[in-house]
PDB file of N, CA and C in Angstrom:
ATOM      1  N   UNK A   1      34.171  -7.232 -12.145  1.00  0.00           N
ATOM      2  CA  UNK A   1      34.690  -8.578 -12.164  1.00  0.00           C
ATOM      3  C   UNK A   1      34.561  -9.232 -10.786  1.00  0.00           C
ATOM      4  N   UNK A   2      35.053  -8.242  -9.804  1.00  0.00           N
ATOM      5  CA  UNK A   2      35.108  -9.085  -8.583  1.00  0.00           C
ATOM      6  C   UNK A   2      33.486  -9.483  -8.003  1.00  0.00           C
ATOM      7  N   UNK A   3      32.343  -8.068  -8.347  1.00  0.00           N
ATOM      8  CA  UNK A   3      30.767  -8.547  -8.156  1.00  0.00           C
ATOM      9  C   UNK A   3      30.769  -9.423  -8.550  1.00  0.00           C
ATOM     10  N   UNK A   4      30.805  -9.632  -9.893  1.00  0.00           N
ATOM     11  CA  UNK A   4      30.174 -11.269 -10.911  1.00  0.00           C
ATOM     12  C   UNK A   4      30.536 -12.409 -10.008  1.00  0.00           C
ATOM     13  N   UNK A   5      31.950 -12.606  -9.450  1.00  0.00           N
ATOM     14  CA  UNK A   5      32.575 -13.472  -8.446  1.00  0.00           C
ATOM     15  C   UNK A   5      31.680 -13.711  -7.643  1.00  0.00           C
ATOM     16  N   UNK A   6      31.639 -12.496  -6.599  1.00  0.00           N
ATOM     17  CA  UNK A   6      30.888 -12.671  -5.372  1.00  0.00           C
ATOM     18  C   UNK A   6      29.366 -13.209  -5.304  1.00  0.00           C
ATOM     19  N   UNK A   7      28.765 -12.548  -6.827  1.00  0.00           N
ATOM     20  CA  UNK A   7      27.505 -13.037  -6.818  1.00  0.00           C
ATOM     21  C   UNK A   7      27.426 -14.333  -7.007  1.00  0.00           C
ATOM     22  N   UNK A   8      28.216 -15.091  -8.030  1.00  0.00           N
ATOM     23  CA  UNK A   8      28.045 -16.216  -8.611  1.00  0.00           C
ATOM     24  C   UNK A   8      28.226 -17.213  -7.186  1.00  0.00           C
ATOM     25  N   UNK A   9      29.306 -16.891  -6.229  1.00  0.00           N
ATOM     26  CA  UNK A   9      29.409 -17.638  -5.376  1.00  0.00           C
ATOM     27  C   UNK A   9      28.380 -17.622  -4.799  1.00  0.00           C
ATOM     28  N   UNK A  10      27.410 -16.404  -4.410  1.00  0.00           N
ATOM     29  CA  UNK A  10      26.926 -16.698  -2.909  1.00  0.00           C
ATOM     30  C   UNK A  10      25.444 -17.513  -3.674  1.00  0.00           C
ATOM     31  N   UNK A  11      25.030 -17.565  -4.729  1.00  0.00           N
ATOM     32  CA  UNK A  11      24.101 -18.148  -5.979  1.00  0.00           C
ATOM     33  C   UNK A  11      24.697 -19.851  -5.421  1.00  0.00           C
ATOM     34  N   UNK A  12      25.910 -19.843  -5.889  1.00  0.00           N
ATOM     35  CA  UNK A  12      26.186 -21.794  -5.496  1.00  0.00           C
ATOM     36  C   UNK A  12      25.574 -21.835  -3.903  1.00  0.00           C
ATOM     37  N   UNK A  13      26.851 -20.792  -3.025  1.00  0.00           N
ATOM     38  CA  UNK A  13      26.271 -21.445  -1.332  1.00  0.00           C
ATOM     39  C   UNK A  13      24.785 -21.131  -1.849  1.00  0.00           C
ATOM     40  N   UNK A  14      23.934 -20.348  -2.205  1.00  0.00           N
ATOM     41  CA  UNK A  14      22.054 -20.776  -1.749  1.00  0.00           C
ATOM     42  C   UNK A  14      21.264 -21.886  -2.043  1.00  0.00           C
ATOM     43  N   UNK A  15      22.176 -22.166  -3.736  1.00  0.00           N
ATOM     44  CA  UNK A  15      21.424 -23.472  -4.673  1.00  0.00           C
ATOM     45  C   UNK A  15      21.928 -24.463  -3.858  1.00  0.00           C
ATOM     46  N   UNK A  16      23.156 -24.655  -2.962  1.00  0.00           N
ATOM     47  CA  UNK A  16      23.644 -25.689  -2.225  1.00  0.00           C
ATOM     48  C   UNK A  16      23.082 -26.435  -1.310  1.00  0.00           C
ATOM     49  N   UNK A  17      22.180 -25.587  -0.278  1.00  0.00           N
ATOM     50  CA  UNK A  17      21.556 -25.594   0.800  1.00  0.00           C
ATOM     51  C   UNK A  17      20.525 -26.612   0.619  1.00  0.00           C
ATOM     52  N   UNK A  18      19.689 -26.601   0.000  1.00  0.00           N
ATOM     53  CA  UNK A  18      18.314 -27.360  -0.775  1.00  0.00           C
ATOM     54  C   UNK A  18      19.311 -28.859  -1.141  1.00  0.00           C
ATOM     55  N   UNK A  19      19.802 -29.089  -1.737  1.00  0.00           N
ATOM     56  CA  UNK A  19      20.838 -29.668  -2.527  1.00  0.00           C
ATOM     57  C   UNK A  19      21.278 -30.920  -0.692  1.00  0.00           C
ATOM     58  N   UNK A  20      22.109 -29.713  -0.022  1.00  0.00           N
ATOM     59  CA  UNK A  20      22.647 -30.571   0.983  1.00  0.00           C
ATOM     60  C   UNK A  20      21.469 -31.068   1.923  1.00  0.00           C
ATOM     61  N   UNK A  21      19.852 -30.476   2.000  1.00  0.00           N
ATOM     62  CA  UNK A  21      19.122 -31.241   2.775  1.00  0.00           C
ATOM     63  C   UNK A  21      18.599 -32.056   2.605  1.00  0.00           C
ATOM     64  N   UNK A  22      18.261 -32.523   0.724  1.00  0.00           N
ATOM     65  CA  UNK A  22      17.985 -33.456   0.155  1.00  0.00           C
ATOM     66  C   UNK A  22      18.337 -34.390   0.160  1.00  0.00           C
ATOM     67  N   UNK A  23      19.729 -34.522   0.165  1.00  0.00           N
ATOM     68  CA  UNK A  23      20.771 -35.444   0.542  1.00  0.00           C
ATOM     69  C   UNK A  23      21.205 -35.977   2.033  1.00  0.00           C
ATOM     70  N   UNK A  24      20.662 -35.265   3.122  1.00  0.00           N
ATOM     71  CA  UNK A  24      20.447 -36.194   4.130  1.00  0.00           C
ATOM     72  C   UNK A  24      19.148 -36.268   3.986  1.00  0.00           C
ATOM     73  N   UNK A  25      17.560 -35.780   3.791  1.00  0.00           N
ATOM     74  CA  UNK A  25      16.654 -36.558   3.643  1.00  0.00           C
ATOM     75  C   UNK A  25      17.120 -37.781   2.934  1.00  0.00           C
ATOM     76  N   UNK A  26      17.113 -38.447   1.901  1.00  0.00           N
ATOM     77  CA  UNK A  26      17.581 -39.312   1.204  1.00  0.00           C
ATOM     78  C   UNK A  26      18.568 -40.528   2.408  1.00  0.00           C
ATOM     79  N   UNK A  27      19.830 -39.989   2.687  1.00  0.00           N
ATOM     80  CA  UNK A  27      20.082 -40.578   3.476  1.00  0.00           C
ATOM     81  C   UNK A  27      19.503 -41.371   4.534  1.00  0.00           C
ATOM     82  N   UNK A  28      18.680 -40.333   5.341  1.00  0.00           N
ATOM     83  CA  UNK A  28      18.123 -40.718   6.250  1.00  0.00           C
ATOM     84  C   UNK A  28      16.947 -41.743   5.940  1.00  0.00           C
ATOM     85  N   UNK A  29      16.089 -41.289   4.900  1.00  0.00           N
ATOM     86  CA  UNK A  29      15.125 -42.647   4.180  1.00  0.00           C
ATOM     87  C   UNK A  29      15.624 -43.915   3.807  1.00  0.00           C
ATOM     88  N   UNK A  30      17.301 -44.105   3.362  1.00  0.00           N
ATOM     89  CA  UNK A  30      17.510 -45.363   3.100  1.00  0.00           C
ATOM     90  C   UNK A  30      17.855 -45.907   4.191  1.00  0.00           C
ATOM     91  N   UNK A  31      18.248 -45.712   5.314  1.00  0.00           N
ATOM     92  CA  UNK A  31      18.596 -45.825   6.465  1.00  0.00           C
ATOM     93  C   UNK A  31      16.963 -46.491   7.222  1.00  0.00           C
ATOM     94  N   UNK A  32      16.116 -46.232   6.970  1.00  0.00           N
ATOM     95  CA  UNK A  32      14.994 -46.029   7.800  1.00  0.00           C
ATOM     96  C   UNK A  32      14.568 -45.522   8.762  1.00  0.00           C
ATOM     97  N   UNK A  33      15.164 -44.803   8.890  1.00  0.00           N
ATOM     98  CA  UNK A  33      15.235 -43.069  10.345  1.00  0.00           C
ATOM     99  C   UNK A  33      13.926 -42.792   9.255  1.00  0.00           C
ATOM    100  N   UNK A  34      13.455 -41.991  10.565  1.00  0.00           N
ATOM    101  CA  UNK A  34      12.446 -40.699   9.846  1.00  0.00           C
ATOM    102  C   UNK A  34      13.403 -39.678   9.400  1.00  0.00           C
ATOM    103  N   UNK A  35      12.526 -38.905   8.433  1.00  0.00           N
ATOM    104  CA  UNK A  35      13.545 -37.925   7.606  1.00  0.00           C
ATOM    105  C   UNK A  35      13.363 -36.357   8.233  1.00  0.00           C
ATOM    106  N   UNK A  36      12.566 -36.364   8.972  1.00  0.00           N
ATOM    107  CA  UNK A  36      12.467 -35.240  10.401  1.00  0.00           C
ATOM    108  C   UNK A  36      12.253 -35.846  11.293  1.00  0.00           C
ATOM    109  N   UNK A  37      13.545 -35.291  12.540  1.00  0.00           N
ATOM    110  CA  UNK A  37      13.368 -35.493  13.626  1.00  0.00           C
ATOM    111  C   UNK A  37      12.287 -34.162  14.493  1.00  0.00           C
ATOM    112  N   UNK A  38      11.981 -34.430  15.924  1.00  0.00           N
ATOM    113  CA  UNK A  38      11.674 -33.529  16.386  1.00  0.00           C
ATOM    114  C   UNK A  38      12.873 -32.277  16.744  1.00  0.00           C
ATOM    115  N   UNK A  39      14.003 -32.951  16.673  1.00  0.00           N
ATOM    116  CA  UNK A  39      15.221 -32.150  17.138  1.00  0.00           C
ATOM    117  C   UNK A  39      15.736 -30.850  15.550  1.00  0.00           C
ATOM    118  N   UNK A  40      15.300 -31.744  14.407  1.00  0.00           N
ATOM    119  CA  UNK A  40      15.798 -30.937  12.904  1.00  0.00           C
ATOM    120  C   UNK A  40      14.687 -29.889  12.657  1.00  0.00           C
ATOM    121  N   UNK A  41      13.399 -30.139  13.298  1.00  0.00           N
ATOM    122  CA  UNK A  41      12.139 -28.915  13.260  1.00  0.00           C
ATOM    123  C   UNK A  41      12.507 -27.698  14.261  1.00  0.00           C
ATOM    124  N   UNK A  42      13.085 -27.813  15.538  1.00  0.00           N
ATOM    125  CA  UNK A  42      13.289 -27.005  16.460  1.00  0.00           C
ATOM    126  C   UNK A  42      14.819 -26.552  15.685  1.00  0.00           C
ATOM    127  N   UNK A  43      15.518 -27.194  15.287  1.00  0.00           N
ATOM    128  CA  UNK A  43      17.125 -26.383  14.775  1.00  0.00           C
ATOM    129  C   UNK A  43      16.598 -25.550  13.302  1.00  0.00           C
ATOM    130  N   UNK A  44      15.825 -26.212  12.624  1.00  0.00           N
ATOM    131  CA  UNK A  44      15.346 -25.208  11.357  1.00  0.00           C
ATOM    132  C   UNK A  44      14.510 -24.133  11.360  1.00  0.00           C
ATOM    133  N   UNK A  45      13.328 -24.079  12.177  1.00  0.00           N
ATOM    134  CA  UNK A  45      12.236 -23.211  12.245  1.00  0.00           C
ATOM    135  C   UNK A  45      12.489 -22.805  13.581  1.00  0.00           C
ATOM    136  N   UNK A  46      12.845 -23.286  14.848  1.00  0.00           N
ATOM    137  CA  UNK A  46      12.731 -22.481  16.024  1.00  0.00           C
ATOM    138  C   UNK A  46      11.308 -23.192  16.956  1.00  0.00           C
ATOM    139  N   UNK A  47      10.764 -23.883  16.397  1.00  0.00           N
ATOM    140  CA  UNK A  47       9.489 -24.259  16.689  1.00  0.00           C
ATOM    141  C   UNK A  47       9.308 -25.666  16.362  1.00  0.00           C
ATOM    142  N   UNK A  48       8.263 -26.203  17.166  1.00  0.00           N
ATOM    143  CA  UNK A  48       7.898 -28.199  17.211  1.00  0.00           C
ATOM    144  C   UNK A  48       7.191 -27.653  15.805  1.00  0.00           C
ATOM    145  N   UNK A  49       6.918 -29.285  15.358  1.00  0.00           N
ATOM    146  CA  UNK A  49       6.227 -29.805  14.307  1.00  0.00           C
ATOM    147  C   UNK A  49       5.054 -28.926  14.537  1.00  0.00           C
ATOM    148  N   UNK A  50       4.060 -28.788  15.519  1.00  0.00           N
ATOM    149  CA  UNK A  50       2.965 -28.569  15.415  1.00  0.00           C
ATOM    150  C   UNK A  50       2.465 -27.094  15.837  1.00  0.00           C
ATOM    151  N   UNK A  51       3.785 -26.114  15.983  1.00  0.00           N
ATOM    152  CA  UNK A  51       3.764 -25.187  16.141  1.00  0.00           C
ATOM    153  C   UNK A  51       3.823 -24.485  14.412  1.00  0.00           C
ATOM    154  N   UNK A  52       4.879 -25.162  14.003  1.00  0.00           N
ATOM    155  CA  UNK A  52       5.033 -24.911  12.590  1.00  0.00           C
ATOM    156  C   UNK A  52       4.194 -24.686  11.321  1.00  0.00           C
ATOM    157  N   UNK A  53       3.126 -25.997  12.015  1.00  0.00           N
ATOM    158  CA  UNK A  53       2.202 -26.018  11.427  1.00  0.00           C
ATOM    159  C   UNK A  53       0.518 -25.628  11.853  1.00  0.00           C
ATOM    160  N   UNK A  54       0.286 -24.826  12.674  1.00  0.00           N
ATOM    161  CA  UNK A  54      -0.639 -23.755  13.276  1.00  0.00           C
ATOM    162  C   UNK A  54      -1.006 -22.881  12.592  1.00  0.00           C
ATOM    163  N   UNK A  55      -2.614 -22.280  12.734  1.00  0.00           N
ATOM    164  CA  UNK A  55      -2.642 -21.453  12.038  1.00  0.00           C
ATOM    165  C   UNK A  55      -2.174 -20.080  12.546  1.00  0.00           C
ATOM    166  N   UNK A  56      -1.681 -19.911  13.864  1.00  0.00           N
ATOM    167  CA  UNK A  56      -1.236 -18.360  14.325  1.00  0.00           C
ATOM    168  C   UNK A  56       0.027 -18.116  14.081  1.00  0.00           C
ATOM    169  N   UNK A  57       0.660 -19.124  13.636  1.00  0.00           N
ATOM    170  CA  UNK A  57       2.579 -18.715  13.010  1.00  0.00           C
ATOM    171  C   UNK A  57       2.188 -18.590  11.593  1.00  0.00           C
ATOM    172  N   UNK A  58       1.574 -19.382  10.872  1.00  0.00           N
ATOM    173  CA  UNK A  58       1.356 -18.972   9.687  1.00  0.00           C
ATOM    174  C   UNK A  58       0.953 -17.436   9.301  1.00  0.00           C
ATOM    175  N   UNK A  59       0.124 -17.159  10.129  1.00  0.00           N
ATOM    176  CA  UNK A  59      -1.028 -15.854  10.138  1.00  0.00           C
ATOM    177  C   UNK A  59      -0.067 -14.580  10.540  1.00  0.00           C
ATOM    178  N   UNK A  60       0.782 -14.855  11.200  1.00  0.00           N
ATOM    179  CA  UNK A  60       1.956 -14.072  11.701  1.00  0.00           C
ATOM    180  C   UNK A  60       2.780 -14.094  10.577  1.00  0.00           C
ATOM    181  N   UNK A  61       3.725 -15.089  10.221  1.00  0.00           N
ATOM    182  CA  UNK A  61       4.550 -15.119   9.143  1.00  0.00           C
ATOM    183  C   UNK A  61       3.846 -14.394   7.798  1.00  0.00           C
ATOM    184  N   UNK A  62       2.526 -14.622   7.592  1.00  0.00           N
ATOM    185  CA  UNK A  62       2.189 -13.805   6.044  1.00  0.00           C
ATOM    186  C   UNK A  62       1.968 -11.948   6.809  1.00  0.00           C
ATOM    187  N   UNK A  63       1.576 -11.905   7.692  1.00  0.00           N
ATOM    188  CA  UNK A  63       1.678 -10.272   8.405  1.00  0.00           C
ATOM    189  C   UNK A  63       2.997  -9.915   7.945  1.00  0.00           C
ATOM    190  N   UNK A  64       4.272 -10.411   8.441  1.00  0.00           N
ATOM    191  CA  UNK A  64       5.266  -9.882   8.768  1.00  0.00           C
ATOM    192  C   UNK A  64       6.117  -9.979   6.998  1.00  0.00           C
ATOM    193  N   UNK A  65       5.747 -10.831   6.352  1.00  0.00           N
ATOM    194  CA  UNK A  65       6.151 -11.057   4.563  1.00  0.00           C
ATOM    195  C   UNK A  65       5.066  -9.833   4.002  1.00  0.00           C
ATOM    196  N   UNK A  66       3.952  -9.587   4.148  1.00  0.00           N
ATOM    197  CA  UNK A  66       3.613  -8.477   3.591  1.00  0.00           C
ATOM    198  C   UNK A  66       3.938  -7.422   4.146  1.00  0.00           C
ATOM    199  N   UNK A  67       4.470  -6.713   5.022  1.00  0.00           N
ATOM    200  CA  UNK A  67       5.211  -5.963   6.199  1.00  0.00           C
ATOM    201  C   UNK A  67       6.544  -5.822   5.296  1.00  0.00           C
ATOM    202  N   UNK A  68       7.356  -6.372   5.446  1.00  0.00           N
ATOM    203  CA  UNK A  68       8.526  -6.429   4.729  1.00  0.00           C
ATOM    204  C   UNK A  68       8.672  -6.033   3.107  1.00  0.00           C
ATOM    205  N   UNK A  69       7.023  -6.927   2.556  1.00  0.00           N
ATOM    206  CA  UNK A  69       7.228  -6.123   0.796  1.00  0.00           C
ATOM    207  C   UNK A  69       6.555  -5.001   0.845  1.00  0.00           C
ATOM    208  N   UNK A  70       5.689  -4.329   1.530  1.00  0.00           N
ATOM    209  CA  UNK A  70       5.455  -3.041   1.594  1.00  0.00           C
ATOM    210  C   UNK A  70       6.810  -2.388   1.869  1.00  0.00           C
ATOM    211  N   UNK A  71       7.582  -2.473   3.078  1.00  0.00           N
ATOM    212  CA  UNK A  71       8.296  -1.703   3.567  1.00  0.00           C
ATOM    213  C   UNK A  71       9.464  -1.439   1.920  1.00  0.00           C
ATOM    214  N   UNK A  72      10.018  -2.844   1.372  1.00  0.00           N
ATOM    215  CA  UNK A  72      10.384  -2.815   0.199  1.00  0.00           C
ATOM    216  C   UNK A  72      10.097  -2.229  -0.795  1.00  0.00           C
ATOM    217  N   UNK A  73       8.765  -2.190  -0.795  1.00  0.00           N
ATOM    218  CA  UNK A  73       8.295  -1.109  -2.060  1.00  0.00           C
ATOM    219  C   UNK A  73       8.334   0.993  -2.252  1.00  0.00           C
ATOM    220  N   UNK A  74       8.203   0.581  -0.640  1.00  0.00           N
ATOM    221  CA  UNK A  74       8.193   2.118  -0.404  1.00  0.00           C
ATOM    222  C   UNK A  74       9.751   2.456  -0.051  1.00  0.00           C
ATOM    223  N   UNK A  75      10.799   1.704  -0.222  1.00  0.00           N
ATOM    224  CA  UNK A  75      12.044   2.597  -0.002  1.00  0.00           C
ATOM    225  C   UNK A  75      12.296   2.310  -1.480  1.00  0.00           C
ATOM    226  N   UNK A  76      11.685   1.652  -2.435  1.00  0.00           N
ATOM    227  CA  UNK A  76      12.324   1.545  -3.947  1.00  0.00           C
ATOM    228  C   UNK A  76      11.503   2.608  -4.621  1.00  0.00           C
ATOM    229  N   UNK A  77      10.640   3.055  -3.960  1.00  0.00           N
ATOM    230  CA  UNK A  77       9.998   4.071  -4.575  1.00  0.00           C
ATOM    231  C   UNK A  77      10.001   5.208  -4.458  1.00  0.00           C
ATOM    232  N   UNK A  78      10.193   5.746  -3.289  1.00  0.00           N
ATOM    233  CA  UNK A  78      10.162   6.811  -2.221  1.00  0.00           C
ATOM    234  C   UNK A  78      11.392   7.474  -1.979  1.00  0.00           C
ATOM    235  N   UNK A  79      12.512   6.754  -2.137  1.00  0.00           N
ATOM    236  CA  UNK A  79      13.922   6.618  -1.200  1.00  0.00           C
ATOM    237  C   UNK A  79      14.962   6.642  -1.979  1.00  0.00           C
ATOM    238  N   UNK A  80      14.608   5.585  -3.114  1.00  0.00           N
ATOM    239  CA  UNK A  80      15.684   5.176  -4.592  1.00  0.00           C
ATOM    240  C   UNK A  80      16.011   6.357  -5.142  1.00  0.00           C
ATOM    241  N   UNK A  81      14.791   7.340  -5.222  1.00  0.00           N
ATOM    242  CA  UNK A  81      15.094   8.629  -6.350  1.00  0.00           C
ATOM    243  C   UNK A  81      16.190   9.451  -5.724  1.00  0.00           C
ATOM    244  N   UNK A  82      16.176   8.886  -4.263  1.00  0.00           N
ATOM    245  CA  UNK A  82      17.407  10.402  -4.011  1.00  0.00           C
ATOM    246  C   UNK A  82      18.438   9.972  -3.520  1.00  0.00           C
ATOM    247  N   UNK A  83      19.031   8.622  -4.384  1.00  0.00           N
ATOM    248  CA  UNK A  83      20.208   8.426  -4.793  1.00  0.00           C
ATOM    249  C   UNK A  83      20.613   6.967  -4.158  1.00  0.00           C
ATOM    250  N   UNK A  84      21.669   6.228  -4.212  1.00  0.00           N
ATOM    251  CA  UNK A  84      22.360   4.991  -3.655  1.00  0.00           C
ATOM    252  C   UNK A  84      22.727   5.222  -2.036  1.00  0.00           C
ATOM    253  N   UNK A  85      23.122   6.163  -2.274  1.00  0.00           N
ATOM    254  CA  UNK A  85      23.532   6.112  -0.774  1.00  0.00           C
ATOM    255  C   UNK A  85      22.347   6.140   0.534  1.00  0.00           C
ATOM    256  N   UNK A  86      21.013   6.784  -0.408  1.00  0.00           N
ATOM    257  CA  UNK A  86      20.061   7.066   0.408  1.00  0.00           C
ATOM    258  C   UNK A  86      19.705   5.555   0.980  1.00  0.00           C
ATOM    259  N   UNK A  87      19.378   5.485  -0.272  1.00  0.00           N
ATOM    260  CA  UNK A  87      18.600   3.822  -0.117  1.00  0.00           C
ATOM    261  C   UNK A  87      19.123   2.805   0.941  1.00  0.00           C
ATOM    262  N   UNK A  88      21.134   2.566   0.233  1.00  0.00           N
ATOM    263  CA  UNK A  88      21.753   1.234   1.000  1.00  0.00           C
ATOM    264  C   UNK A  88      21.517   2.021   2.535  1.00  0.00           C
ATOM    265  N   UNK A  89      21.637   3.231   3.029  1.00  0.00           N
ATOM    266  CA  UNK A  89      20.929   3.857   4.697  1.00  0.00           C
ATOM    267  C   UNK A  89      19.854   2.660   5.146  1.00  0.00           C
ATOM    268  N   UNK A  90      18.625   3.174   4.245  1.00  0.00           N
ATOM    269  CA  UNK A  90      17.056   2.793   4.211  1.00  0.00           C
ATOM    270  C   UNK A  90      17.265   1.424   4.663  1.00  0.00           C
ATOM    271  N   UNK A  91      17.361   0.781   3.598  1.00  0.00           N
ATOM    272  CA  UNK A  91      17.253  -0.373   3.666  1.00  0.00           C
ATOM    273  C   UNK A  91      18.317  -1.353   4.695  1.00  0.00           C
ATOM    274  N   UNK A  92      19.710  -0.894   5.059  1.00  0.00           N
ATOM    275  CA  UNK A  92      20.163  -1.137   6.297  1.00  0.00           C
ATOM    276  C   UNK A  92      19.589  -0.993   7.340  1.00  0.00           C
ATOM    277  N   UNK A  93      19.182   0.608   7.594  1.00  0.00           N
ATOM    278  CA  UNK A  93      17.727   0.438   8.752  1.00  0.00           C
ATOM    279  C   UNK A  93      16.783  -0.440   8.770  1.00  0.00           C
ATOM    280  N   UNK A  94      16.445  -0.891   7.932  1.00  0.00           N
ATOM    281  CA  UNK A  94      14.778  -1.549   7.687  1.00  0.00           C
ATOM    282  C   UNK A  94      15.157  -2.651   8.445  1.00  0.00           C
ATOM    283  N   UNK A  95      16.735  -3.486   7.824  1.00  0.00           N
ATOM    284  CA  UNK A  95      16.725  -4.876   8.136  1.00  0.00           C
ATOM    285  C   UNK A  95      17.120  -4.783   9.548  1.00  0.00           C
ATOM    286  N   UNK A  96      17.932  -3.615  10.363  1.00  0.00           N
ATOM    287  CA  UNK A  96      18.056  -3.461  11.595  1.00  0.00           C
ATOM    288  C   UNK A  96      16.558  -3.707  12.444  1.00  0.00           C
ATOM    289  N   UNK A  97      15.854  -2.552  11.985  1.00  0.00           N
ATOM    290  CA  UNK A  97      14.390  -2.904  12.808  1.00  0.00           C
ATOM    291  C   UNK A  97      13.598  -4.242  12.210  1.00  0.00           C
ATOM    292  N   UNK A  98      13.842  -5.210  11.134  1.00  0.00           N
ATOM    293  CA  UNK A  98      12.841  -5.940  11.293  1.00  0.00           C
ATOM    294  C   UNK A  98      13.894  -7.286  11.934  1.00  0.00           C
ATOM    295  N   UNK A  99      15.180  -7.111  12.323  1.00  0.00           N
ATOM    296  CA  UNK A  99      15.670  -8.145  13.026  1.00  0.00           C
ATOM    297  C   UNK A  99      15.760  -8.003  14.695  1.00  0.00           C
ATOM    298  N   UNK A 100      15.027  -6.779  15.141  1.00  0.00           N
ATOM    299  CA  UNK A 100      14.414  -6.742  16.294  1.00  0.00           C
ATOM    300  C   UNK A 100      13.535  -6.869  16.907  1.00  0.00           C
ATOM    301  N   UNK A 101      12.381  -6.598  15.729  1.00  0.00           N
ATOM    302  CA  UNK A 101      11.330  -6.685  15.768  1.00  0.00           C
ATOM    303  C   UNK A 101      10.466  -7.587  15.255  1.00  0.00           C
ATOM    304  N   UNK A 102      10.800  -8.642  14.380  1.00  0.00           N
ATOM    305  CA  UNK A 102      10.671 -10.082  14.262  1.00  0.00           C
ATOM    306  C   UNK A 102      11.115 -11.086  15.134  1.00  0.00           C
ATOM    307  N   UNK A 103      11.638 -11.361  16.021  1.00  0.00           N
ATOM    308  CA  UNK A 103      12.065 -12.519  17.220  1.00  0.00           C
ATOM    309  C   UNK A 103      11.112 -11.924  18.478  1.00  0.00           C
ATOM    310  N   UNK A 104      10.785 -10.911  18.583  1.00  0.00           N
ATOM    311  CA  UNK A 104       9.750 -10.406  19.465  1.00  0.00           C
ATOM    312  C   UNK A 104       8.321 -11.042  19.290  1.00  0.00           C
ATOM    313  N   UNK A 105       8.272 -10.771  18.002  1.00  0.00           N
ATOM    314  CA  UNK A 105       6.780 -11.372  17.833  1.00  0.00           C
ATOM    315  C   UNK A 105       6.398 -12.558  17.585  1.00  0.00           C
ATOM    316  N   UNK A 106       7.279 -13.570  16.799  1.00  0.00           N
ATOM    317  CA  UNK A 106       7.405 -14.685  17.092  1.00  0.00           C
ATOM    318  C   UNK A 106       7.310 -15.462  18.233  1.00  0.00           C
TER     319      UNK A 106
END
């Protein structure tokens, strides 16, 4: 009972997010502001407009997304069989090293 809770909530905060940027895009269009600033590209991505859109962050970002579903596949495959506890380990490690090792390479 209390999962179903927790899931259902954290399902609203994600569907929310999309939801609340739409709604200042929107805003900001009736207004006649541009609907990205240079300041909302550097607070969302970390990076200018034209970094964002490069081909060596891209080329990086699909490395590090196939990096991550490999690494995913091989602890659901490899790791899963020898039990829950193994795995939630695994996969706590994984996200430890790829949140060290992603801001590096970026």
């Amino acid at each position: 009972m209390l999962g179903d809770y927790l899931i259902w909530q954290a399902t609203n905060g994600l569907l929310l997010i999309p939801v609340v940027i739409g709604v200042l895009m929107l805003a900001r269009r009736l207004r006649g502001q541009p609907v990205f600033t240079e300041r909302d590209w550097l607070f969302l991505f970390g990076h200018s407009r034209n970094e964002v859109f490069s081909l060596r962050l891209w080329l990086r970002f699909a490395a590090l997304l196939l990096a991550v579903v490999i690494i995913g596949l091989a602890i659901s495959f490899y790791v899963l069989p020898f039990g829950l506890g193994w795995s939630v380990s695994a996969v706590l490690l994984a996200i430890a090293g790829i949140l060290l090792f992603v801001p590096r390479w970026f």
